[in-house]
Protein backbone atom coordinates (compact mmCIF):
# COMPACT_ATOMS: atom_id res chain seq x y z
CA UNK A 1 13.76 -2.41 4.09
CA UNK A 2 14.21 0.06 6.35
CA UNK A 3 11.04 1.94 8.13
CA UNK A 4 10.45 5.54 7.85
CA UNK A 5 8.30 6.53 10.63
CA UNK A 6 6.72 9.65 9.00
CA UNK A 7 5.95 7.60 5.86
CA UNK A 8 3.96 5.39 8.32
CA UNK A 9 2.18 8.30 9.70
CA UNK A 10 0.92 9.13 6.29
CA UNK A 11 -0.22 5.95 5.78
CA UNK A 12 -2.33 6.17 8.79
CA UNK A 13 -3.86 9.37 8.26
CA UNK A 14 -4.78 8.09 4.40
CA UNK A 15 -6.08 5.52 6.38
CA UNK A 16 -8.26 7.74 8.54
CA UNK A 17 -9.13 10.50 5.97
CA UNK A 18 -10.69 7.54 4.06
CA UNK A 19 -12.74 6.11 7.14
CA UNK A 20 -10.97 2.55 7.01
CA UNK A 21 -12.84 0.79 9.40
CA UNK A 22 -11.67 -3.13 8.78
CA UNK A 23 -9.36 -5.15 7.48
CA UNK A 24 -8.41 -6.48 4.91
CA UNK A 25 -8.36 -3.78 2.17
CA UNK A 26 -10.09 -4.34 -0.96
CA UNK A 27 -8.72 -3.78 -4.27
CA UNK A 28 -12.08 -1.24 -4.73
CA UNK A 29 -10.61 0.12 -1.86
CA UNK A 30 -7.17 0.88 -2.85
CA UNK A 31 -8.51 1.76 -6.32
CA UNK A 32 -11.18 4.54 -5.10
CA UNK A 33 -8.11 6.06 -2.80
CA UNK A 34 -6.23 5.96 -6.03
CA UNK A 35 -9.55 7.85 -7.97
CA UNK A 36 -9.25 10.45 -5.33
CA UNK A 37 -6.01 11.28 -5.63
CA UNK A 38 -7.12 12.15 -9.36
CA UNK A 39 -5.84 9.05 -10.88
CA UNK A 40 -7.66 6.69 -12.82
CA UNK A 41 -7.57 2.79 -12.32
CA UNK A 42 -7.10 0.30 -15.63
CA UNK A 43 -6.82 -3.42 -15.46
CA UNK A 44 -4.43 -5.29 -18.19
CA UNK A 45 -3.92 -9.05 -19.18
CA UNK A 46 -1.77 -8.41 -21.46
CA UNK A 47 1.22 -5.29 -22.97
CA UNK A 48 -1.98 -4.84 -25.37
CA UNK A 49 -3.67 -3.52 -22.53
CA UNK A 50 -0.80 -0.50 -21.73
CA UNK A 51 0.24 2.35 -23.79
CA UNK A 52 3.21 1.69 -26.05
CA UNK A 53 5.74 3.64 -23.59
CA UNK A 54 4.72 1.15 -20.75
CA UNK A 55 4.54 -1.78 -22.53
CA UNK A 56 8.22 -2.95 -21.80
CA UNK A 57 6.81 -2.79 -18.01
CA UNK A 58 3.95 -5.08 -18.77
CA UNK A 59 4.94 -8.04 -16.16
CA UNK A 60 5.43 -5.89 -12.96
CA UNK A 61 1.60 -6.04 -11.06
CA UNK A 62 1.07 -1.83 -11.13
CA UNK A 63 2.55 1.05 -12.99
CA UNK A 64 1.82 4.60 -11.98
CA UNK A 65 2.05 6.69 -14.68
CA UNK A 66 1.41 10.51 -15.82
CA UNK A 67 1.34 11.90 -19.69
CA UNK A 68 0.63 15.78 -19.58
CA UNK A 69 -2.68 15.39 -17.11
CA UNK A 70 -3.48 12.56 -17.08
CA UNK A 71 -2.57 10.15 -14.28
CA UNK A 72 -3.59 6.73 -14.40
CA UNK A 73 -2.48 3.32 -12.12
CA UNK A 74 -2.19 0.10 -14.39
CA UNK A 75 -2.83 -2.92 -12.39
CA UNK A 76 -1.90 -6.37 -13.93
CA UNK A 77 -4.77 -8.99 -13.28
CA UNK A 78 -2.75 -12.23 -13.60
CA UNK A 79 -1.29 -11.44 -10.36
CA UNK A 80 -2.84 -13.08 -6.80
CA UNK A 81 -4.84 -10.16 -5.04
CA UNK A 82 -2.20 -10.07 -2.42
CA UNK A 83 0.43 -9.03 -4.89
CA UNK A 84 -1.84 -6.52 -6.65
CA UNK A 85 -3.29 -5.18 -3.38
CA UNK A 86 0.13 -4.11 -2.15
CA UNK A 87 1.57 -3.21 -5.51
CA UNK A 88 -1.53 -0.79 -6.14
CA UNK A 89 -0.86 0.36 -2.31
CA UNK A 90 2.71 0.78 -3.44
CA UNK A 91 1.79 3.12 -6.48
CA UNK A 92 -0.96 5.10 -4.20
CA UNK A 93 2.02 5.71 -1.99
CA UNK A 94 4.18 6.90 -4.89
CA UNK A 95 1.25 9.26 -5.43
CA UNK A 96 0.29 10.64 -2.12
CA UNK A 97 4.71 11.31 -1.59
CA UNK A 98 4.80 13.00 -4.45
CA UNK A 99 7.21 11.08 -6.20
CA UNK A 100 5.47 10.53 -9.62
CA UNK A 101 7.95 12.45 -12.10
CA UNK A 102 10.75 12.29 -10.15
CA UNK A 103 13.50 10.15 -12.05
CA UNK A 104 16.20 9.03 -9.55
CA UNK A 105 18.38 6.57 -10.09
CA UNK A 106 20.82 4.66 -7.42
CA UNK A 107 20.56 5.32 -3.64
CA UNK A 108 17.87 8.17 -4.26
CA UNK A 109 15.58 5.42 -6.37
CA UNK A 110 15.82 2.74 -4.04
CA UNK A 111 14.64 5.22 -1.02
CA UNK A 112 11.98 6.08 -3.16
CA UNK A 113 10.83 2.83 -3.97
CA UNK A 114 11.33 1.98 -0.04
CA UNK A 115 9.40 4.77 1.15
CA UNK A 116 6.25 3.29 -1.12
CA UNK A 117 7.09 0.17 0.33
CA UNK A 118 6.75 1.29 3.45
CA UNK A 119 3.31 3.33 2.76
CA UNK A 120 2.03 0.16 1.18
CA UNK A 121 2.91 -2.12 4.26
CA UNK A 122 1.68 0.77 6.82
CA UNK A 123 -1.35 0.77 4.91
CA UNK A 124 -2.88 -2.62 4.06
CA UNK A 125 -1.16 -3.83 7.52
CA UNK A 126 -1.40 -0.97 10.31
CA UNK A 127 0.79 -1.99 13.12
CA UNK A 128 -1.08 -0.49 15.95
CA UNK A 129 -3.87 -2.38 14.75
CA UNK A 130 -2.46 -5.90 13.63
CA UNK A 131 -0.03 -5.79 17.32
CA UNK A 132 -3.52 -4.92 19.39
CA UNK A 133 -5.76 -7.71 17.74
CA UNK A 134 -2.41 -10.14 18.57
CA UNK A 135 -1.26 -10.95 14.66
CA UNK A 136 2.57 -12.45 15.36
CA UNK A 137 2.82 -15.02 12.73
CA UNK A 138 3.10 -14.64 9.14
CA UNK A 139 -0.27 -16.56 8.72
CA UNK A 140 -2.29 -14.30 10.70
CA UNK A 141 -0.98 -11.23 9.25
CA UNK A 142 -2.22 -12.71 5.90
CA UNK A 143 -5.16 -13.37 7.17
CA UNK A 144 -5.87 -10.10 8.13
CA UNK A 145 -4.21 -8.55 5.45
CA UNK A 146 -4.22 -10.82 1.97
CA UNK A 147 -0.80 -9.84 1.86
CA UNK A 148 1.60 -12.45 -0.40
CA UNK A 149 4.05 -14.40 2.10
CA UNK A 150 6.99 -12.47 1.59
CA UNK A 151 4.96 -9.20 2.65
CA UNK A 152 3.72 -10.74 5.55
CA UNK A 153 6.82 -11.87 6.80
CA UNK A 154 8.07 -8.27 6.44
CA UNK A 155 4.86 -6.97 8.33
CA UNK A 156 5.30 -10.08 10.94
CA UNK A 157 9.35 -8.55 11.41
CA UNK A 158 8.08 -5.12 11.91
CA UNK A 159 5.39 -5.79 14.55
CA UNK A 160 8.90 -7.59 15.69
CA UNK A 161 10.31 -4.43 16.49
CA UNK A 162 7.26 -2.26 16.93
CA UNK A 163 6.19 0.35 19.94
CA UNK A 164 3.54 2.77 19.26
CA UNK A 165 4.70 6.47 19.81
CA UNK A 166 2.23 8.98 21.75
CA UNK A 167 1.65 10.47 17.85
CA UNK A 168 0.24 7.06 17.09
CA UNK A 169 -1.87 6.60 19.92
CA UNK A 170 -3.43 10.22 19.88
CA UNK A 171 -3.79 10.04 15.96
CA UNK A 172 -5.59 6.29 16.12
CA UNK A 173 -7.67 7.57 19.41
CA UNK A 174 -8.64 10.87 17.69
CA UNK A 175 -9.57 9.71 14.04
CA UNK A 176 -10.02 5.93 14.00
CA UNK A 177 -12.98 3.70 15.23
CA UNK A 178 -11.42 0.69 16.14
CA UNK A 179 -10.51 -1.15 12.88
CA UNK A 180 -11.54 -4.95 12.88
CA UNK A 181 -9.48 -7.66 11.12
CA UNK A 182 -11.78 -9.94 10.18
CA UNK A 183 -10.90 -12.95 7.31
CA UNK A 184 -12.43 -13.34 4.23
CA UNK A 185 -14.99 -16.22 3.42
């Protein structure tokens, strides 16, 4: 997956806007962000749980959809919070890049679906924050972040390659108290 810096920069602002002040997100987190955007948040167990259009989608962990006004995230509860933190990250970023209603297909679909990627990762795993607290291994960064394995190796490979840029530092300095990793009991 490649990184998209300005998708990253959204991701921190979100994170800012919404006074994100630890780590790791919640799923009430992600799901009020998701409220604010003018979405609404449902749970399912089972295809019973989705509208007939969605139902062939009912094994994926989160479907953002929209039917004339109304915009609602389905989250699937019989995944492991990490997958259904990042996959309801993953639909928030579909949201706040305006990409609900586009239908792309090919090269154009999987940049779309990278971008929320991206968003999601930026999110629920900052890496200003994760690289100044020290996270370098794929345990710590789930630790931090609750983030499935696979996830936090892709988080771990970023802070890899990562340098903050003076837009990073001036945006975290200006807007963020420092945000605390802390692990869950």
């Amino acid at each position: 997956m490649t990184y998209d810096r300005s998708v990253e920069q959204v991701a921190y602002y979100y994170l800012a806007m919404h006074k994100i002040e630890s780590l790791p997100l919640t799923l009430g987190t992600i799901e009020r962000m998701i409220c604010a955007e003018g979405y609404q948040v449902s749970m399912y167990a089972t295809s019973a749980g989705l509208p007939p259009e969605l139902r062939e989608f009912a094994d994926m962990a989160a479907i953002a959809y929209i039917k004339g006004k109304d915009g609602r995230v389905y989250g699937n509860i019989n995944f492991p919070i990490g997958e259904r933190l990042f996959a309801l990250a993953h639909e928030l970023g579909h949201i706040v890049l305006h990409h609900i209603g586009i239908h792309a297909c090919g090269a154009e679909a999987e940049r779309i679906e990278d971008e929320a990627d991206a968003f999601a990762l930026a999110l629920l795993a900052p890496p200003p924050v994760l690289w100044y607290y020290g996270v370098r291994t794929v345990e710590g960064a789930q630790g931090c972040t609750l983030l499935p394995p696979e996830r936090a190796r892709q988080v771990v490979e970023r802070l890899r390659r990562y340098s903050a840029s003076r837009e990073e530092v001036s945006v975290l300095a200006r807007f963020w108290k420092p945000i605390t990793p802390t692990r869950p009991a």
